[in-house]
N, C-alpha and C. Protein backbone atom coordinates (compact mmCIF):
# COMPACT_ATOMS: atom_id res chain seq x y z
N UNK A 1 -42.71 47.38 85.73
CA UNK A 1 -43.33 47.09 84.44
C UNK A 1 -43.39 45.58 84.30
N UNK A 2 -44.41 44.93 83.78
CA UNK A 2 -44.80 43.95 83.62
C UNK A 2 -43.85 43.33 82.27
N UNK A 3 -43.93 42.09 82.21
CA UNK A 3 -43.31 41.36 81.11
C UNK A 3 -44.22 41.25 80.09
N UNK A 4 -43.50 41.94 78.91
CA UNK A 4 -44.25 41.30 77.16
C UNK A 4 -45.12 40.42 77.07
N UNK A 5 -46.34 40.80 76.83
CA UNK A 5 -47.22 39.50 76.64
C UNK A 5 -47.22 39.12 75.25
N UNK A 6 -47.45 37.67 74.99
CA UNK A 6 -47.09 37.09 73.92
C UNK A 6 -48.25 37.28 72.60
N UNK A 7 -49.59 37.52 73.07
CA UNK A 7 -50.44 38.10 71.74
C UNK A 7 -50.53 39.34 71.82
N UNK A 8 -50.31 39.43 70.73
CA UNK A 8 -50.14 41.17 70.01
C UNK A 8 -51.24 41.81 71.01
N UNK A 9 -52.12 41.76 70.58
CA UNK A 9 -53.76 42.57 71.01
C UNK A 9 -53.21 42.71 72.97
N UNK A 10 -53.22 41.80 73.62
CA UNK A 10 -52.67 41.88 75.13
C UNK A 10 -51.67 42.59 75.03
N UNK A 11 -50.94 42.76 74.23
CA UNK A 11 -49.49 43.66 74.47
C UNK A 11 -49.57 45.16 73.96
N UNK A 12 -50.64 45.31 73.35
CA UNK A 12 -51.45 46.44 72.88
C UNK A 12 -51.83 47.25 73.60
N UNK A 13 -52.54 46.48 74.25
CA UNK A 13 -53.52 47.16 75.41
C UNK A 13 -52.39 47.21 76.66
N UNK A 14 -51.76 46.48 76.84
CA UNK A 14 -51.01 46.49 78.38
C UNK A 14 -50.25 48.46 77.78
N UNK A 15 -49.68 48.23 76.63
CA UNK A 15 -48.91 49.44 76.16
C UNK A 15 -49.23 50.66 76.45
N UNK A 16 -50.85 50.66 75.83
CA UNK A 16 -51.70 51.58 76.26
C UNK A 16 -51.85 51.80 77.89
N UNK A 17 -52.16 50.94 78.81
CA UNK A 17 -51.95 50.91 79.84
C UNK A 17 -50.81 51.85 80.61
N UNK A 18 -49.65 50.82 80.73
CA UNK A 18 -48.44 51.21 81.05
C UNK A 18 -48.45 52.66 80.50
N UNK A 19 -48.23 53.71 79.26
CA UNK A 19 -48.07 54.83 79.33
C UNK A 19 -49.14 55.79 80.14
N UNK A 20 -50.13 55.12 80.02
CA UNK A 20 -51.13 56.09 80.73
C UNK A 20 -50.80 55.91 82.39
N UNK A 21 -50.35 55.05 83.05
CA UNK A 21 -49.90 54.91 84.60
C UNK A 21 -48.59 56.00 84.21
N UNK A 22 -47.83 55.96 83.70
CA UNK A 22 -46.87 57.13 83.62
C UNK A 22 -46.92 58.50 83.22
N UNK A 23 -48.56 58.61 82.66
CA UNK A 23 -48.95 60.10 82.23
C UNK A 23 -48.84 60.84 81.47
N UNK A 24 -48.71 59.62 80.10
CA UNK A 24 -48.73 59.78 78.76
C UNK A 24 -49.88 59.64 78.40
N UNK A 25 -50.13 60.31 77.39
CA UNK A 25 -51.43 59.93 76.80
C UNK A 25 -51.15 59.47 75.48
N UNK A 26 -51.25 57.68 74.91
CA UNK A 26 -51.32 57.36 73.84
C UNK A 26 -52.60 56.45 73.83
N UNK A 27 -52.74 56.33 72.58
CA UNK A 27 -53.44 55.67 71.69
C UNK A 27 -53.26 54.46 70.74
N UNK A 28 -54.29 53.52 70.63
CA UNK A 28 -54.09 52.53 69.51
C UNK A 28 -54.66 53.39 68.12
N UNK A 29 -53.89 52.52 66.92
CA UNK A 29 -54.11 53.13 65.93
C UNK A 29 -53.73 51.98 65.31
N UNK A 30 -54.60 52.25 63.80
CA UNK A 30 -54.16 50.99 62.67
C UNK A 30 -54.70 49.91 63.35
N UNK A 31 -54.64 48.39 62.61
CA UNK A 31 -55.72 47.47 62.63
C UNK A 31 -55.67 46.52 63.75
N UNK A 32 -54.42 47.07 64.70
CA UNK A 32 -55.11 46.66 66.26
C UNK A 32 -55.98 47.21 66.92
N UNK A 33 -55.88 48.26 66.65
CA UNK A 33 -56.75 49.35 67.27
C UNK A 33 -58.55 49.25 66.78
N UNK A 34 -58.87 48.57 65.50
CA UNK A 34 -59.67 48.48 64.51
C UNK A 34 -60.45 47.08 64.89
N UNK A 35 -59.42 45.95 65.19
CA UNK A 35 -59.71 45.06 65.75
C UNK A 35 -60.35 44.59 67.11
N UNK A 36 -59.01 45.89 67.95
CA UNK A 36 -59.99 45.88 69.71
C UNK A 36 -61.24 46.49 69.73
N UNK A 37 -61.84 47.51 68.96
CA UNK A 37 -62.71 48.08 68.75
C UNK A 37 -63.94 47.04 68.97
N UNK A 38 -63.97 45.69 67.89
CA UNK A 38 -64.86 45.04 67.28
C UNK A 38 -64.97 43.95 69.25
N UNK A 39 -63.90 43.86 69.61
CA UNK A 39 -63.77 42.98 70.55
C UNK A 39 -64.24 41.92 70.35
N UNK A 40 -64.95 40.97 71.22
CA UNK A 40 -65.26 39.31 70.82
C UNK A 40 -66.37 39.42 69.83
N UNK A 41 -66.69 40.31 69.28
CA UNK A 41 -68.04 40.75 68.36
C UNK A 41 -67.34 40.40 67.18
N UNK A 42 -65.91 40.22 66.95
CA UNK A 42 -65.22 40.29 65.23
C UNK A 42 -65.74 39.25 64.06
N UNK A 43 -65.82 39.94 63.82
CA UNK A 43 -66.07 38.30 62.33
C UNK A 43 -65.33 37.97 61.85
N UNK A 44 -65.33 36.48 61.69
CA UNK A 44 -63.86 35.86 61.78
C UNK A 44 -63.53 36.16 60.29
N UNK A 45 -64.53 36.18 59.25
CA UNK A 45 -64.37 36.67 57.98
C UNK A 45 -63.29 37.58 57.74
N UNK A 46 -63.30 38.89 58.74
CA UNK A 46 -62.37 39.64 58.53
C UNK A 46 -60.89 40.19 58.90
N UNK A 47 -60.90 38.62 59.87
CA UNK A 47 -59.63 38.81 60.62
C UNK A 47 -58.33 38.49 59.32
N UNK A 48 -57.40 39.02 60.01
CA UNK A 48 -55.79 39.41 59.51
C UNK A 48 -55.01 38.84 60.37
N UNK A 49 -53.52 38.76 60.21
CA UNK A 49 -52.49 38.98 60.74
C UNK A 49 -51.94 40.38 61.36
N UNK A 50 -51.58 40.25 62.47
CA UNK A 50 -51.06 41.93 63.49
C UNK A 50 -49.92 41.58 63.24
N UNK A 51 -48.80 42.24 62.63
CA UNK A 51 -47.58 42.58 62.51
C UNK A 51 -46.78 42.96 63.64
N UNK A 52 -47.65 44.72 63.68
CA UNK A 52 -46.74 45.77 64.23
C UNK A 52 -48.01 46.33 65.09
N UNK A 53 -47.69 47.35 66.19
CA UNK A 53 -48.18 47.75 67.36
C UNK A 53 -48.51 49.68 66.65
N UNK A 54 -49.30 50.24 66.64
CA UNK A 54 -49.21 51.43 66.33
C UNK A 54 -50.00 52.52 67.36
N UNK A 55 -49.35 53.34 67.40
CA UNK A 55 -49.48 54.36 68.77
C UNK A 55 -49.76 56.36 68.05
N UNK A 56 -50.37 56.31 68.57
CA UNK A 56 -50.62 57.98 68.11
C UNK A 56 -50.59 58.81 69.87
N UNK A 57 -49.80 59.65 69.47
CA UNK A 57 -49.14 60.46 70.93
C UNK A 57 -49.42 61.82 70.56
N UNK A 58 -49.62 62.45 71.94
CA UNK A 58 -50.18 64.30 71.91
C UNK A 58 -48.72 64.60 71.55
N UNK A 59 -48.34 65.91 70.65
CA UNK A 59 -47.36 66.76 70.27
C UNK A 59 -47.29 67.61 71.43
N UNK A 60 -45.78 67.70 71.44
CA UNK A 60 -45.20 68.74 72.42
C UNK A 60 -45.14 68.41 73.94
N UNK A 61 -45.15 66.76 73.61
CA UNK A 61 -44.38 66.71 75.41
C UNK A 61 -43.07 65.46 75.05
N UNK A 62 -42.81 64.99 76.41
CA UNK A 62 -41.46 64.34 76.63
C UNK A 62 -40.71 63.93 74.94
N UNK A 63 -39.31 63.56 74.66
CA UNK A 63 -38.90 62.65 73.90
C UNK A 63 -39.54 62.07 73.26
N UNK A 64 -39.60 61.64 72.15
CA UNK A 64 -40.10 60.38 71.51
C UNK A 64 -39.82 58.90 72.04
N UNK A 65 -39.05 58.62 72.34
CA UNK A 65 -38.52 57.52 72.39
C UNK A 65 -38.35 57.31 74.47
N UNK A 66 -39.11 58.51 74.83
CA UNK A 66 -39.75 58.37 76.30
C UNK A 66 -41.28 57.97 76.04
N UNK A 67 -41.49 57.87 74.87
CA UNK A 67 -43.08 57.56 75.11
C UNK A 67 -43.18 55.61 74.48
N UNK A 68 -42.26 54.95 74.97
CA UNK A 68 -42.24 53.84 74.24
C UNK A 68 -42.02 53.18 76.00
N UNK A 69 -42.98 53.17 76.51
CA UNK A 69 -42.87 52.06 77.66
C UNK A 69 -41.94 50.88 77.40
N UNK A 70 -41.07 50.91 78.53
CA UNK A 70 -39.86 50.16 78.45
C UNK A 70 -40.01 49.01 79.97
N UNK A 71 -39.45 48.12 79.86
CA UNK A 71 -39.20 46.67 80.61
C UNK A 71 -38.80 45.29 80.25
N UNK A 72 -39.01 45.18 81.32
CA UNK A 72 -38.46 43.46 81.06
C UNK A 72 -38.46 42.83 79.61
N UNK A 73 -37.80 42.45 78.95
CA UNK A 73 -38.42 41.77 77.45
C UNK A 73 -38.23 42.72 76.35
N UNK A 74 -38.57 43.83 76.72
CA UNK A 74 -38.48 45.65 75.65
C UNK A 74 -37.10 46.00 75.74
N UNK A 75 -36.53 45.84 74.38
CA UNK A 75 -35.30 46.20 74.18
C UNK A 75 -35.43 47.41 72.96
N UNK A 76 -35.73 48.45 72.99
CA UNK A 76 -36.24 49.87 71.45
C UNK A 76 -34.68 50.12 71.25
N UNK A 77 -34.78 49.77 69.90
CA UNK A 77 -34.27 50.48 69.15
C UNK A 77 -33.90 51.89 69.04
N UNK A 78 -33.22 52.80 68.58
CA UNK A 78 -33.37 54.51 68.40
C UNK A 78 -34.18 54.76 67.50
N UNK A 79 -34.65 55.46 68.04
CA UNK A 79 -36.02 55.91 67.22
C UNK A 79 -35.71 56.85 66.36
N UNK A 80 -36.24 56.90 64.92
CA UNK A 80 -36.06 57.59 64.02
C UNK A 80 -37.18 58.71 63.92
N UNK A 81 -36.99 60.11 63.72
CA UNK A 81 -37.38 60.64 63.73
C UNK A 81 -38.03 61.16 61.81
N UNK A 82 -39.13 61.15 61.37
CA UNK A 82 -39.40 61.29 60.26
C UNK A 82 -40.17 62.77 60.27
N UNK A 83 -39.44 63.80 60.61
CA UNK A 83 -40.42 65.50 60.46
C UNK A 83 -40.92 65.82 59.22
N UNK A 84 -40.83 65.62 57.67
CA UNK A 84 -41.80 65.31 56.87
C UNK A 84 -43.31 65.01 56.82
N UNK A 85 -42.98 63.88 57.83
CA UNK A 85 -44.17 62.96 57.77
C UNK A 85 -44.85 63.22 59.43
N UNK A 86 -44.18 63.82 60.52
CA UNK A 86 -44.58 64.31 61.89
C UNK A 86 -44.71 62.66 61.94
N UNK A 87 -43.96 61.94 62.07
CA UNK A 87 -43.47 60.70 62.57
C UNK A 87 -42.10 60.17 63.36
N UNK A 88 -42.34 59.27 64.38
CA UNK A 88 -41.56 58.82 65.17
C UNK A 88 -41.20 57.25 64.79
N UNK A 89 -40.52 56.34 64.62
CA UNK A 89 -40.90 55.28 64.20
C UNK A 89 -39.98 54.64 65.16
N UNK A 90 -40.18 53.45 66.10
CA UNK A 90 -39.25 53.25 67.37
C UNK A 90 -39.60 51.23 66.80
N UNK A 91 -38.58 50.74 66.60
CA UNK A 91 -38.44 49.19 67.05
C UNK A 91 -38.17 48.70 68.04
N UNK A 92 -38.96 48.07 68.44
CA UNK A 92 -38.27 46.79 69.74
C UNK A 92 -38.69 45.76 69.79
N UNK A 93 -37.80 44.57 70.49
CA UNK A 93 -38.40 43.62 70.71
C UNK A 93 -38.95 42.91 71.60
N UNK A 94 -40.53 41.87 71.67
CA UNK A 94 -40.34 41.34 73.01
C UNK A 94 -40.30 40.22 72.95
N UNK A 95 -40.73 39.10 74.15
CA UNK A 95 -40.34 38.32 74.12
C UNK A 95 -42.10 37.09 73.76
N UNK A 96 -42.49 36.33 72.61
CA UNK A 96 -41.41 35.62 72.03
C UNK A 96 -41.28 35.91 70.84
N UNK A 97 -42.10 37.06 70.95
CA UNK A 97 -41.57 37.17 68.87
C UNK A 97 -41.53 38.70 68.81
N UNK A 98 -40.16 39.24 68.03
CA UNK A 98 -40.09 40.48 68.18
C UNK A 98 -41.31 41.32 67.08
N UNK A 99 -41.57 42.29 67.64
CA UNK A 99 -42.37 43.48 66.59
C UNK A 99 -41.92 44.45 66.79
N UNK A 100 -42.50 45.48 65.85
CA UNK A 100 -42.06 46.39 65.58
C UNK A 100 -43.47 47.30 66.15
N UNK A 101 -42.63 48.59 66.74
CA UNK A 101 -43.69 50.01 67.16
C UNK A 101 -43.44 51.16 66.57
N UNK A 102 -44.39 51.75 65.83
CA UNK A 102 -44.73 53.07 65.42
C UNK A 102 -45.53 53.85 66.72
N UNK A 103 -44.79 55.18 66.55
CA UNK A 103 -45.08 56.47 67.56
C UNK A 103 -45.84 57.71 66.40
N UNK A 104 -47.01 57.64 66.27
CA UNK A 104 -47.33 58.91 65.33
C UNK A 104 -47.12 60.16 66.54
N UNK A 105 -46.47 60.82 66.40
CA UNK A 105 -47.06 62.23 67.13
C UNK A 105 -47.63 63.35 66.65
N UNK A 106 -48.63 63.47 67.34
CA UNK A 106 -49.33 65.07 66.72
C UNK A 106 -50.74 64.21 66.19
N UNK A 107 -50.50 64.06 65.02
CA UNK A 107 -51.39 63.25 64.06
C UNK A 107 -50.89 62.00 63.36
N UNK A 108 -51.92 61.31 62.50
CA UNK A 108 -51.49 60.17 61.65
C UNK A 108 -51.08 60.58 60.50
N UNK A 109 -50.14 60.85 59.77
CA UNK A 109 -49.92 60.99 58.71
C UNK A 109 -49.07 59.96 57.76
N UNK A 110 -49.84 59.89 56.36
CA UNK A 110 -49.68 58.46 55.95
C UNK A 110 -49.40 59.62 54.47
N UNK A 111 -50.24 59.15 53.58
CA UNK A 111 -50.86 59.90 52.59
C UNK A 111 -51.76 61.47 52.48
N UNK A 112 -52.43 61.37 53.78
CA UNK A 112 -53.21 62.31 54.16
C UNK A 112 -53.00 63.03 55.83
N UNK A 113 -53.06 63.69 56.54
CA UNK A 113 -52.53 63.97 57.94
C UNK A 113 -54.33 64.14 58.68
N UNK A 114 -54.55 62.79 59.50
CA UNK A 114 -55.34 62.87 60.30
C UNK A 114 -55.28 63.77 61.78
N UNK A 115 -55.71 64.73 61.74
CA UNK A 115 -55.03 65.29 63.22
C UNK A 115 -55.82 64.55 64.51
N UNK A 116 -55.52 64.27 65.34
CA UNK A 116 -55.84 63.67 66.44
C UNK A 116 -55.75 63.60 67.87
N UNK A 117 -55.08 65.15 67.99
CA UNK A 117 -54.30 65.27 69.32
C UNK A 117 -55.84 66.04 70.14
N UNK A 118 -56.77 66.81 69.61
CA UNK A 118 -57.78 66.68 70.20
C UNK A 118 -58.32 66.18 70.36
N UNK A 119 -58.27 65.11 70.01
CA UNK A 119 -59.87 63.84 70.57
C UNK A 119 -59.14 62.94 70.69
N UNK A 120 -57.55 62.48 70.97
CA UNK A 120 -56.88 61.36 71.29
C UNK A 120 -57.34 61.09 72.61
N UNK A 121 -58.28 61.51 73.63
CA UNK A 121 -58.46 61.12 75.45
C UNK A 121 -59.46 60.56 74.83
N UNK A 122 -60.65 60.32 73.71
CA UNK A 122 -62.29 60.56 73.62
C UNK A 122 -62.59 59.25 74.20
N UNK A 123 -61.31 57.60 73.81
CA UNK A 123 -61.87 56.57 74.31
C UNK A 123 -60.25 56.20 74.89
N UNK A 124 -60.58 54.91 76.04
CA UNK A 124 -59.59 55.00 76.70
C UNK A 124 -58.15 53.78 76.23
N UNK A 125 -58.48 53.34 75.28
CA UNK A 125 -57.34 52.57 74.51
C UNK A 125 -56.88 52.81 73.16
N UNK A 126 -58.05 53.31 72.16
CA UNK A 126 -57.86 53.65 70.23
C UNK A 126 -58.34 54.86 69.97
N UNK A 127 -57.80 55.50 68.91
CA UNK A 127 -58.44 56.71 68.73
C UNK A 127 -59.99 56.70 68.53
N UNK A 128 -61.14 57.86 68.12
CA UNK A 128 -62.33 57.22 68.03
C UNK A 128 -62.75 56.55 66.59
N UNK A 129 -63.54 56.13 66.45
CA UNK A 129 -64.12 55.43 65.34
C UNK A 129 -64.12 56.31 64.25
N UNK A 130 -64.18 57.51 63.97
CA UNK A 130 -64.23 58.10 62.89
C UNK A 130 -62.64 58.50 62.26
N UNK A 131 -61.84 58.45 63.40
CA UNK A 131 -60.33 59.10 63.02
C UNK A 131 -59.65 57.32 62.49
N UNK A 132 -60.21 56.29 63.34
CA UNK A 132 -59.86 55.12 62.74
C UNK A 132 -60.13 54.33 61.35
N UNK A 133 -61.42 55.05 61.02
CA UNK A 133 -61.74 54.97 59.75
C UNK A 133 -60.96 56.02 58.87
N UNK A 134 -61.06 57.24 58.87
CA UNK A 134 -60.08 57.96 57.97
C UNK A 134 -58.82 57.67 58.08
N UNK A 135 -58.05 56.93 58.98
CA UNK A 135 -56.42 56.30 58.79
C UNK A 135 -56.66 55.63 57.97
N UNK A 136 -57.62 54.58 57.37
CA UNK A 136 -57.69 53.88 56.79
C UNK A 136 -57.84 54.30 54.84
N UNK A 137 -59.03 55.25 54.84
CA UNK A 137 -59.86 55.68 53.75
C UNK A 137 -58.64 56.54 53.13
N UNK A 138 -57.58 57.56 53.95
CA UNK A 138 -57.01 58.06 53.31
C UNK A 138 -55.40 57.14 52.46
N UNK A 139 -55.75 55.84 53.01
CA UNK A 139 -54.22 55.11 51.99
C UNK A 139 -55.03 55.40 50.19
N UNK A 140 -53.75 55.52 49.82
CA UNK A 140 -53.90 55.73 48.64
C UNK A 140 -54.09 54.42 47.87
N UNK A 141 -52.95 53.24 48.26
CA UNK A 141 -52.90 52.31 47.21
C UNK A 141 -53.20 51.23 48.77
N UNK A 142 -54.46 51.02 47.98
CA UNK A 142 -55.35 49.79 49.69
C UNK A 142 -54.19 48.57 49.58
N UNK A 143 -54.23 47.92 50.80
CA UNK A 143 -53.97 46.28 50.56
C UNK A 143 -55.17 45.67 50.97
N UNK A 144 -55.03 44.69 51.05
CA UNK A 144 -56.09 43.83 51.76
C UNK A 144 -56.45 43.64 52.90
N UNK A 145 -55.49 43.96 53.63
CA UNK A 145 -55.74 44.08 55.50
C UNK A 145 -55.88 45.64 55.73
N UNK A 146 -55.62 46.58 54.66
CA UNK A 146 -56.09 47.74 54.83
C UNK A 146 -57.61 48.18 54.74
N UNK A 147 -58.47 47.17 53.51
CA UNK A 147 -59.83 47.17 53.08
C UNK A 147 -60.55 46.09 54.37
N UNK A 148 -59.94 44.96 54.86
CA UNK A 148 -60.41 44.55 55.78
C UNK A 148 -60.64 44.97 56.94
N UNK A 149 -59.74 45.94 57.10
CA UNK A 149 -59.84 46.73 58.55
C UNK A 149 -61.00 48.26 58.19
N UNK A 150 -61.42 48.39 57.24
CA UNK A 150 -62.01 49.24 56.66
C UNK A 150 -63.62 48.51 56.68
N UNK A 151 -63.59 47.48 56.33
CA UNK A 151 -64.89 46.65 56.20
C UNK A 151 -65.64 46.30 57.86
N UNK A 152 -64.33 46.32 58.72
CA UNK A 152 -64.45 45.66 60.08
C UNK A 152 -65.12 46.90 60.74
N UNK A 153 -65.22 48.22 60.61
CA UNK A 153 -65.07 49.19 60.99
C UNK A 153 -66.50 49.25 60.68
N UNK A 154 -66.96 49.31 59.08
CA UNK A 154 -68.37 49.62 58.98
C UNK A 154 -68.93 48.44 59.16
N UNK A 155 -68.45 47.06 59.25
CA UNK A 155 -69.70 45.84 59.90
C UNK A 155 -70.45 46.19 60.95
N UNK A 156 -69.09 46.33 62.49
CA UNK A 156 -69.20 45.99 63.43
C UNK A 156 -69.55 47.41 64.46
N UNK A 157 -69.87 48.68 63.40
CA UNK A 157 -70.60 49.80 63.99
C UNK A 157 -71.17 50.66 63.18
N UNK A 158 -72.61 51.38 63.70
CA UNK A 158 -73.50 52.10 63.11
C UNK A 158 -72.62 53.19 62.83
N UNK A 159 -73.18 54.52 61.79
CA UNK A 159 -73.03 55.68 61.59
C UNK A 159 -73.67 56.90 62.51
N UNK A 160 -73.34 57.32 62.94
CA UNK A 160 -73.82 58.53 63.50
C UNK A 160 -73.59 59.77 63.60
N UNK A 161 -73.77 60.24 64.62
CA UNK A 161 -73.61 61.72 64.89
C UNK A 161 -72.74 62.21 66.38
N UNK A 162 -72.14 61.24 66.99
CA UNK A 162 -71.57 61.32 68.08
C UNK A 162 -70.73 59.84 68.08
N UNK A 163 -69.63 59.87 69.08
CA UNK A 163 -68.42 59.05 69.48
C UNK A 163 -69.09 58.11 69.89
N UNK A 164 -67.96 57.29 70.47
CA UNK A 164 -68.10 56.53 71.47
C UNK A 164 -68.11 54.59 70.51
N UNK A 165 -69.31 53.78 70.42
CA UNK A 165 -69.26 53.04 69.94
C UNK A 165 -70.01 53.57 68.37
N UNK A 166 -70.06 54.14 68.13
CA UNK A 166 -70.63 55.08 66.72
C UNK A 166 -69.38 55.99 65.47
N UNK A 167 -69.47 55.75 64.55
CA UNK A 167 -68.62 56.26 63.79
C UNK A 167 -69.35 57.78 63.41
N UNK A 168 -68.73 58.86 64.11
CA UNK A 168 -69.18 59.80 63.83
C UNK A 168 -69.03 60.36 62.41
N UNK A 169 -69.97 60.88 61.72
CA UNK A 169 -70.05 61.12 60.95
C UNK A 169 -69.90 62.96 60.45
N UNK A 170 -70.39 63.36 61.34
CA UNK A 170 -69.95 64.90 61.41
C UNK A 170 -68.61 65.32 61.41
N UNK A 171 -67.75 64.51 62.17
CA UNK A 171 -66.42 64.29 62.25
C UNK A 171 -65.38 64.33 60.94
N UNK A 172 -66.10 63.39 60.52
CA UNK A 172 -65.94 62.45 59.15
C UNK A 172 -66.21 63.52 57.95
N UNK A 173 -67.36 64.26 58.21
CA UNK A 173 -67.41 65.14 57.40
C UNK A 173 -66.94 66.78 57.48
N UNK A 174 -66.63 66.99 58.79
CA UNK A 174 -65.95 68.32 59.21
C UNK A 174 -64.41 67.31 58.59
N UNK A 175 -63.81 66.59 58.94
CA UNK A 175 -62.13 66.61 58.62
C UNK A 175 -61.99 66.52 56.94
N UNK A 176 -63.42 65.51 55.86
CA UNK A 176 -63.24 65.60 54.34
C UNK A 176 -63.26 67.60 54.07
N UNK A 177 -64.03 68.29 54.68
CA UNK A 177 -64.15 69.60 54.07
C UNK A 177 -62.92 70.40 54.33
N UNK A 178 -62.08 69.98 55.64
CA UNK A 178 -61.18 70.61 55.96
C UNK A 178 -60.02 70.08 54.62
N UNK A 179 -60.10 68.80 54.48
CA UNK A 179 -59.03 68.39 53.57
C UNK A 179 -58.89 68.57 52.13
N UNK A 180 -60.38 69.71 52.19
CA UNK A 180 -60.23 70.52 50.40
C UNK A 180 -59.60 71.04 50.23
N UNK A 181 -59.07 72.22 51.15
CA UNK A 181 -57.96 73.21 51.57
C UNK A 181 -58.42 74.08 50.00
N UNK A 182 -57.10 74.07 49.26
CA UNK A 182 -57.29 75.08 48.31
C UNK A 182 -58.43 74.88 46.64
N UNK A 183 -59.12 73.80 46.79
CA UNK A 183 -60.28 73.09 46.19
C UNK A 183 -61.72 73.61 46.92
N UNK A 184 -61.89 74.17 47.92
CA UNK A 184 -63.13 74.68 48.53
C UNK A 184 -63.63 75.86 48.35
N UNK A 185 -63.61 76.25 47.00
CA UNK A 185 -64.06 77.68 45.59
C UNK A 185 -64.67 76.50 45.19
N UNK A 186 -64.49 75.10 44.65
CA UNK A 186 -65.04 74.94 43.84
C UNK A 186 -66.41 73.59 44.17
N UNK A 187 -66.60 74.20 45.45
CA UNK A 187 -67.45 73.32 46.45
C UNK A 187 -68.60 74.63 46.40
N UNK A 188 -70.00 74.05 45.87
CA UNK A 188 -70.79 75.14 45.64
C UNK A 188 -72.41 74.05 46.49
């Protein structure tokens, strides 16, 4: 395993990397993930500060705290397990400035539970554009790097009807109808 790289976004992607050479399948999620998306295309208008590293993992394989690529510089914390929330939440540090890593497994669940374990392969570093936008749409009480990463999302890609560099919209609208649940009597 390679040593901690020192910008967030490189240490992102190496993350992503590294589990997938070991035969994990994770994902970026949250406004790194939002950010690599836009790649050198970003507008500087809407850039933020990256905190923390966030990962969305398929349910029902290894440990939690086996899915946190470990080396040189990576010292994790014990990972807390949050079953409420179908959350993993793992700290570590690297080297030169420590951050912190979130493990969603299964789905994102914040306020609302994005499921994602079927279309977590669709692109090969972040979940797709439509599940990255609903992590976002479903916070209840926005911040500002939450609406920015929300704004970055619809600048820097069209609407459509399929993945890929496109925010699907069928998607978008198959997961709002699913999330009527016991409100869909009064959907006419």
């Amino acid at each position: 395993m390679s040593q901690p790289l020192p910008q967030i976004v490189d240490e992102a992607r190496r993350l992503v990397v590294a589990a997938a050479e070991r035969g994990v399948p994770v994902r970026l999620v949250g406004g790194l993930a939002v950010r690599m998306r836009a790649d050198e295309a970003f507008h500087p208008g809407l850039s933020r500060e990256y905190a923390d590293i966030d990962l969305v993992h398929a349910q029902g394989q290894e440990q939690a705290d086996d899915r946190v690529p470990r080396g040189d510089g990576i010292r994790a914390a014990p990972c807390v397990q949050q079953p409420q929330r179908q959350r993993t939440a793992c700290s570590f540090t690297t080297s030169p400035t420590p951050r912190q890593l979130d493990v969603f497994v299964g789905s994102f669940r914040m306020c609302h539970e994005i499921p994602s374990a079927t279309r977590l392969t669709l692109d090969p570093v972040t979940l797709p554009l439509a599940e990255l936008l609903l992590t976002k749409l479903q916070i209840v009480k926005l911040n500002e790097k939450d609406l920015r990463d929300i704004i970055a999302i619809l600048h820097h890609h069209a609407v459509g009807q399929q993945d890929g560099e496109t925010i699907n919209a069928a998607r978008i609208a198959t997961a709002l109808r699913r999330g009527l649940g016991p409100l869909a009597h009064l959907q006419r």
